[in-house]
N, C-alpha and C. Protein backbone atom coordinates (compact mmCIF):
# COMPACT_ATOMS: atom_id res chain seq x y z
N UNK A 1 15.81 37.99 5.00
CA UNK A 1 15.62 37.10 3.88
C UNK A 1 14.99 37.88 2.73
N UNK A 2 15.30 37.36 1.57
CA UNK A 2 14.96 38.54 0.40
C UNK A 2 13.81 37.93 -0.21
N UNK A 3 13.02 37.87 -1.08
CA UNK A 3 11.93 37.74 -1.71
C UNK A 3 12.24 36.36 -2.64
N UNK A 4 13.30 36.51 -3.25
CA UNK A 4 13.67 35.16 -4.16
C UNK A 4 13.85 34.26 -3.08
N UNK A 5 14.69 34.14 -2.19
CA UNK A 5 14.77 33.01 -1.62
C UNK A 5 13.57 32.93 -0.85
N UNK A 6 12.71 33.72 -0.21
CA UNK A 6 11.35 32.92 0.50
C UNK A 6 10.52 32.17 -0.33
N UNK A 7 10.96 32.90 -2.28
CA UNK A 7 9.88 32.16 -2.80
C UNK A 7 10.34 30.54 -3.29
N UNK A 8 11.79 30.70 -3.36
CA UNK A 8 12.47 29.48 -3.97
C UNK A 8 12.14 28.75 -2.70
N UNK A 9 12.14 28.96 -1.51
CA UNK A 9 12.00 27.81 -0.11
C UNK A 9 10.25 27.18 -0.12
N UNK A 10 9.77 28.03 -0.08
CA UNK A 10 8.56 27.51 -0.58
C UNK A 10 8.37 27.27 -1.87
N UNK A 11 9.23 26.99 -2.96
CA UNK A 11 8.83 26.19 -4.19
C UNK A 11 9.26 24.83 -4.06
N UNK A 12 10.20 24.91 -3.23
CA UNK A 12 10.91 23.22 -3.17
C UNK A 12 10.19 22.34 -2.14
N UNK A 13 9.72 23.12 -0.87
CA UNK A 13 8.29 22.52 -0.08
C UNK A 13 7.60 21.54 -1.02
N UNK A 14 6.71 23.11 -1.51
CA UNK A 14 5.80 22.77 -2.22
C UNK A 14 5.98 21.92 -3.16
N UNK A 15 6.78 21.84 -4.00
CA UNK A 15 6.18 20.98 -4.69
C UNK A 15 7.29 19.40 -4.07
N UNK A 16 7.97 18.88 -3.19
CA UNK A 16 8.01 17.74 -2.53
C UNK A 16 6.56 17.18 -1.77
N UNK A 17 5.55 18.17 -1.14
CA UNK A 17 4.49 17.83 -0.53
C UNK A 17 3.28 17.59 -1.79
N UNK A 18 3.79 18.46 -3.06
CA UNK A 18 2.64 18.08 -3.96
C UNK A 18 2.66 16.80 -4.94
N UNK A 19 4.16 16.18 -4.90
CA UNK A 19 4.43 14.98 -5.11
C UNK A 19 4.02 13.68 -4.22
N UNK A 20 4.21 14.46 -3.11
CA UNK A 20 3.78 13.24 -1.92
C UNK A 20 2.14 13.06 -1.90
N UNK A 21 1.60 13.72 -2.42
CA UNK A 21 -0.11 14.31 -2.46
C UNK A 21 -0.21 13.04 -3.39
N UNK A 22 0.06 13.60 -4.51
CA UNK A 22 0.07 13.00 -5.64
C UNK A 22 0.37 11.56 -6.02
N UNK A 23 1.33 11.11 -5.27
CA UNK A 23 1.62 9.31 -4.55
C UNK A 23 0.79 9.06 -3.53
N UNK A 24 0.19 9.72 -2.56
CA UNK A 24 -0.58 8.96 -1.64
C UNK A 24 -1.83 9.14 -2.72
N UNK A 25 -2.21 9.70 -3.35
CA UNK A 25 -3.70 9.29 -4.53
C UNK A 25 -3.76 8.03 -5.28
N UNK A 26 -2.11 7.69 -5.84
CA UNK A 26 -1.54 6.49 -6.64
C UNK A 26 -2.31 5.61 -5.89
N UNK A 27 -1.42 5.42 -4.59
CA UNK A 27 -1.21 4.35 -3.80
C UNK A 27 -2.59 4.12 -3.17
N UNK A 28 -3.41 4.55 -3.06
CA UNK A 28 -4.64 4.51 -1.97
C UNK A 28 -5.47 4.07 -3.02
N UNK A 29 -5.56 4.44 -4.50
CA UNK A 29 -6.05 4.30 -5.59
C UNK A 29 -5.97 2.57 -5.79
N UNK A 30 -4.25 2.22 -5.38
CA UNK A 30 -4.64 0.65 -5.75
C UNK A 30 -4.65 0.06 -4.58
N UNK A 31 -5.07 0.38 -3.04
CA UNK A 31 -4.70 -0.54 -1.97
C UNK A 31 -6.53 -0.10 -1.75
N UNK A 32 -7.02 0.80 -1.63
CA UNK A 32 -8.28 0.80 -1.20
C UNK A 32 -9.56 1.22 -2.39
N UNK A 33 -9.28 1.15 -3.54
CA UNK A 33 -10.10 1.80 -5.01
C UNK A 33 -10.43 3.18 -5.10
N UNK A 34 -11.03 3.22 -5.48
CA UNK A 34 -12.06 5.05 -6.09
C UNK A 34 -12.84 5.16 -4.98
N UNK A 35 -13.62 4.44 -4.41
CA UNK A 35 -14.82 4.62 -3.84
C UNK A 35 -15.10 6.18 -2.89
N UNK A 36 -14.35 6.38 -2.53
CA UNK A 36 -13.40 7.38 -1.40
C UNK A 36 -12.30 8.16 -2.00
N UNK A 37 -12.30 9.03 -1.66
CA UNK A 37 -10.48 10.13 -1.86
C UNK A 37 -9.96 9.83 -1.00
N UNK A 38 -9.15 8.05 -0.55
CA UNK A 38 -8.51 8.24 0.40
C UNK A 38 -7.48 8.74 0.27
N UNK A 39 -6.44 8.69 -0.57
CA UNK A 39 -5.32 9.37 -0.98
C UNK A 39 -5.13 11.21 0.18
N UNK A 40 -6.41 11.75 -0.54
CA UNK A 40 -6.65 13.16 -0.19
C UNK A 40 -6.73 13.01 1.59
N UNK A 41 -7.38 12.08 1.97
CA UNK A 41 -8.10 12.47 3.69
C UNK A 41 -6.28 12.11 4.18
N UNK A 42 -5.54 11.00 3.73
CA UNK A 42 -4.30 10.50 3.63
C UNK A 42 -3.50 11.71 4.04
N UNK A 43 -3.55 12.89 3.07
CA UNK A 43 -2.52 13.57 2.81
C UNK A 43 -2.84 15.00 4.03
N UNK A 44 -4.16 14.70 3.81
CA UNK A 44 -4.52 15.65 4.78
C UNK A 44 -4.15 15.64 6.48
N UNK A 45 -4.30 14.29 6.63
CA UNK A 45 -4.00 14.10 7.79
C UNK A 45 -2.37 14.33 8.43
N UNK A 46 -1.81 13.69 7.05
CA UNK A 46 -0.23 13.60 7.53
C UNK A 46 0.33 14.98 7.07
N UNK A 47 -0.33 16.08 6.92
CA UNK A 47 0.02 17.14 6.42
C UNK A 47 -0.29 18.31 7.79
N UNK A 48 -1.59 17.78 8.12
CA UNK A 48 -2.07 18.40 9.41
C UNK A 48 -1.09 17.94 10.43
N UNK A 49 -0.66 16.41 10.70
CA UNK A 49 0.25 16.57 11.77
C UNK A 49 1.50 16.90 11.31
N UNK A 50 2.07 16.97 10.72
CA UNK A 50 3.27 17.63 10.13
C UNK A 50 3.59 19.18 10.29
N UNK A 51 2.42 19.99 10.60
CA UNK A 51 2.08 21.42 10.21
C UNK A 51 2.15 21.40 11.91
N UNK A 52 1.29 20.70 12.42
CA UNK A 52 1.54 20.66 13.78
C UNK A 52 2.87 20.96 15.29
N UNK A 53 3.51 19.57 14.70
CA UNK A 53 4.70 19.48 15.24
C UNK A 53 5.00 20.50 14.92
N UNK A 54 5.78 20.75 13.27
CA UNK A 54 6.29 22.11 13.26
C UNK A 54 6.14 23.24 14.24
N UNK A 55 4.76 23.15 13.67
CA UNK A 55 4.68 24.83 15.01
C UNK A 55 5.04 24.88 15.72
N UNK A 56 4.96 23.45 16.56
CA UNK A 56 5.41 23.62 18.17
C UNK A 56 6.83 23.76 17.72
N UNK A 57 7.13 23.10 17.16
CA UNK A 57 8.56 22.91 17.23
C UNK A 57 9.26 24.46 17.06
N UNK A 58 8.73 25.33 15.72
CA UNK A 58 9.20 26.82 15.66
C UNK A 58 8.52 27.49 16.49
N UNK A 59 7.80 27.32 17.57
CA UNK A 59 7.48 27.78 18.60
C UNK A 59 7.97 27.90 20.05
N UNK A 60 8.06 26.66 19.84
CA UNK A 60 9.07 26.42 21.36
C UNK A 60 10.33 26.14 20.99
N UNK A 61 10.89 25.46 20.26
CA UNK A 61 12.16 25.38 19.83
C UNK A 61 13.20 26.51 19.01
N UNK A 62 12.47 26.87 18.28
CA UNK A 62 13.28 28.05 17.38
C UNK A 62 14.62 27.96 16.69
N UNK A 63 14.87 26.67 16.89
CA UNK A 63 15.94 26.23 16.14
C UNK A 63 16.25 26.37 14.52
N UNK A 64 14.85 26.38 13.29
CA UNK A 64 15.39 26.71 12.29
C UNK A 64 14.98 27.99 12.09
N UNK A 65 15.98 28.22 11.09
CA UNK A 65 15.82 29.62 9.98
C UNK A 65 14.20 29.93 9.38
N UNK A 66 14.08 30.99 8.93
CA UNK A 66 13.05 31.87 8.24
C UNK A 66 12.85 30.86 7.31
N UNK A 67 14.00 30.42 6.43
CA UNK A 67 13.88 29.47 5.12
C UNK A 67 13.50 28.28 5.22
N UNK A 68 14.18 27.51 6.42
CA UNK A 68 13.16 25.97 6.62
C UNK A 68 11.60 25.96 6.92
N UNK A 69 11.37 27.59 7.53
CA UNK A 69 9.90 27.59 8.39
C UNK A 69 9.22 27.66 7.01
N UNK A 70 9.59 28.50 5.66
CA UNK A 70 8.73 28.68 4.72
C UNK A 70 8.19 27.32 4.48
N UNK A 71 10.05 26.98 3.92
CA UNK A 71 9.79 25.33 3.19
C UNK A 71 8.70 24.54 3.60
N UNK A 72 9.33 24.32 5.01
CA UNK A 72 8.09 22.81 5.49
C UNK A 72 7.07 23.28 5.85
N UNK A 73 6.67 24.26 6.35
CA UNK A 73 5.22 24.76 6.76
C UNK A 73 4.70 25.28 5.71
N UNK A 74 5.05 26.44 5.33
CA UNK A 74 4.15 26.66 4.19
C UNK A 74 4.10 25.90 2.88
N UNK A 75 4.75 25.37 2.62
CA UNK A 75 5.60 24.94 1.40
C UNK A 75 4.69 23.31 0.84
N UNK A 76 5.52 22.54 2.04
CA UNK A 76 5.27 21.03 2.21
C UNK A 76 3.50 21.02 2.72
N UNK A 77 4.00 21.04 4.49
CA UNK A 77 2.30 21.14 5.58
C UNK A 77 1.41 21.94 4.06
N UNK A 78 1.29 23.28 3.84
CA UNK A 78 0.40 23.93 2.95
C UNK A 78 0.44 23.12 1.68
N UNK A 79 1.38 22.49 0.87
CA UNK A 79 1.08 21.64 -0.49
C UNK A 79 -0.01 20.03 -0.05
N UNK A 80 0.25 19.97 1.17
CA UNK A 80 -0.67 18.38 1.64
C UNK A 80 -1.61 18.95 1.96
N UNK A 81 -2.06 19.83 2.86
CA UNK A 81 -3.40 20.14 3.07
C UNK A 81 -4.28 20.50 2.44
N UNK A 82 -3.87 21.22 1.39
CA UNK A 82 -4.67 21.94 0.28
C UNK A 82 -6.21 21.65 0.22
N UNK A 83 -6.98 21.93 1.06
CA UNK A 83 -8.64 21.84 0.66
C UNK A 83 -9.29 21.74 -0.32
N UNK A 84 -8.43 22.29 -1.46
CA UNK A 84 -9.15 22.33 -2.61
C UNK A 84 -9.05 20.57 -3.41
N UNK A 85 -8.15 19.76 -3.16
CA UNK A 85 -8.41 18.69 -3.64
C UNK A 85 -9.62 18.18 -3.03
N UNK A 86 -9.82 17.69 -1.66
CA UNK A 86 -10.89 17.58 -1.22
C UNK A 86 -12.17 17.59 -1.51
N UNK A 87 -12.03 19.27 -1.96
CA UNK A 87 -13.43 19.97 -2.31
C UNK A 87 -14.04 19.28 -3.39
N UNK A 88 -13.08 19.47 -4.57
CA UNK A 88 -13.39 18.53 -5.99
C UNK A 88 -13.74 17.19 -5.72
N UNK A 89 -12.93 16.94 -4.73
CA UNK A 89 -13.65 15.10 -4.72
C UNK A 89 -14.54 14.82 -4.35
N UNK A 90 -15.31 15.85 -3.13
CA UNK A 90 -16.60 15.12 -2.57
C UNK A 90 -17.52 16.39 -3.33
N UNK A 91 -17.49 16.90 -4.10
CA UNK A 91 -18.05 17.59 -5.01
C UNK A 91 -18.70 16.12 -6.22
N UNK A 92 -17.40 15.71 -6.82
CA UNK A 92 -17.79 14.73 -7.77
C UNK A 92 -18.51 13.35 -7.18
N UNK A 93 -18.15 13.02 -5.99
CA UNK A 93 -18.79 12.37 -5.51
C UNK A 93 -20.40 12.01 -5.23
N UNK A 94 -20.22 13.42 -4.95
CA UNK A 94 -22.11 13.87 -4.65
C UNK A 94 -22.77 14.24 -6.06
N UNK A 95 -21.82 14.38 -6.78
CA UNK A 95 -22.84 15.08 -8.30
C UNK A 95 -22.62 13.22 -8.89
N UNK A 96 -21.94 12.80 -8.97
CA UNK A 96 -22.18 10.85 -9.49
C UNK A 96 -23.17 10.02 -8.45
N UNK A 97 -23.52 10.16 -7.37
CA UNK A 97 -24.28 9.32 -6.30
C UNK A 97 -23.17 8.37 -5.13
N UNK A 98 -22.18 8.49 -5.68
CA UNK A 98 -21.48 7.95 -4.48
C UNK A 98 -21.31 7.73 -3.47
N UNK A 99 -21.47 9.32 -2.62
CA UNK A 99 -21.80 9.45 -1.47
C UNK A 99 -22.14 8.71 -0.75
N UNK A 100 -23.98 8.37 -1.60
CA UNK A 100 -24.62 7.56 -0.56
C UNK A 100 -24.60 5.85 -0.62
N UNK A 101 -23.53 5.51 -1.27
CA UNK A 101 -23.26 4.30 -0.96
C UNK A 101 -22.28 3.87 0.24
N UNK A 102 -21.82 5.16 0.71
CA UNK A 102 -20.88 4.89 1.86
C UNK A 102 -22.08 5.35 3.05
N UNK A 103 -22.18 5.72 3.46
CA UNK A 103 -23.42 5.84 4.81
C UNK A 103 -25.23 5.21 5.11
């Protein structure tokens, strides 16, 4: 596999999982409010099991190509997990007082 296409397979991942990021923030925004990043713990989770299966799956299975493994694992799984949204949120959280209205 050549360099353009590993990077084009992980651009189309990525940014389908950074859209999906980006709708579960929408959506969590109007079903559960601000109070929380649920959106983020959301994306995290379904990003973590997503990243999961995969593995096993290109692990024990081996059924796709070099190019699907970029896409959905690195691509997608790596655009949902991203820590760094996270970070910012319970960053702002704790610098506004928020925090401690949940515990």
């Amino acid at each position: 596999m050549n360099t353009l296409t590993s990077i084009l397979s992980i651009s189309i991942g990525a940014t389908v999982g950074a859209t999906c990021r980006y709708y579960f923030g929408i959506f969590s925004l109007q079903y559960f409010g601000k109070a929380f990043p649920y959106g983020t713990l959301i994306s995290n989770i379904i990003g973590s099991f997503i990243a999961g299966l995969l593995v096993v799956f290109f692990l024990e299975r081996l059924f796709m190509s070099e190019t699907y493994h970029l896409m959905l694992l690195v691509g997608l799984a790596g655009s949902l997990t991203t820590i760094s949204a996270l970070s910012i949120e319970s960053v702002e959280m704790l610098s506004s007082g928020n925090i401690a209205r949940h515990y």
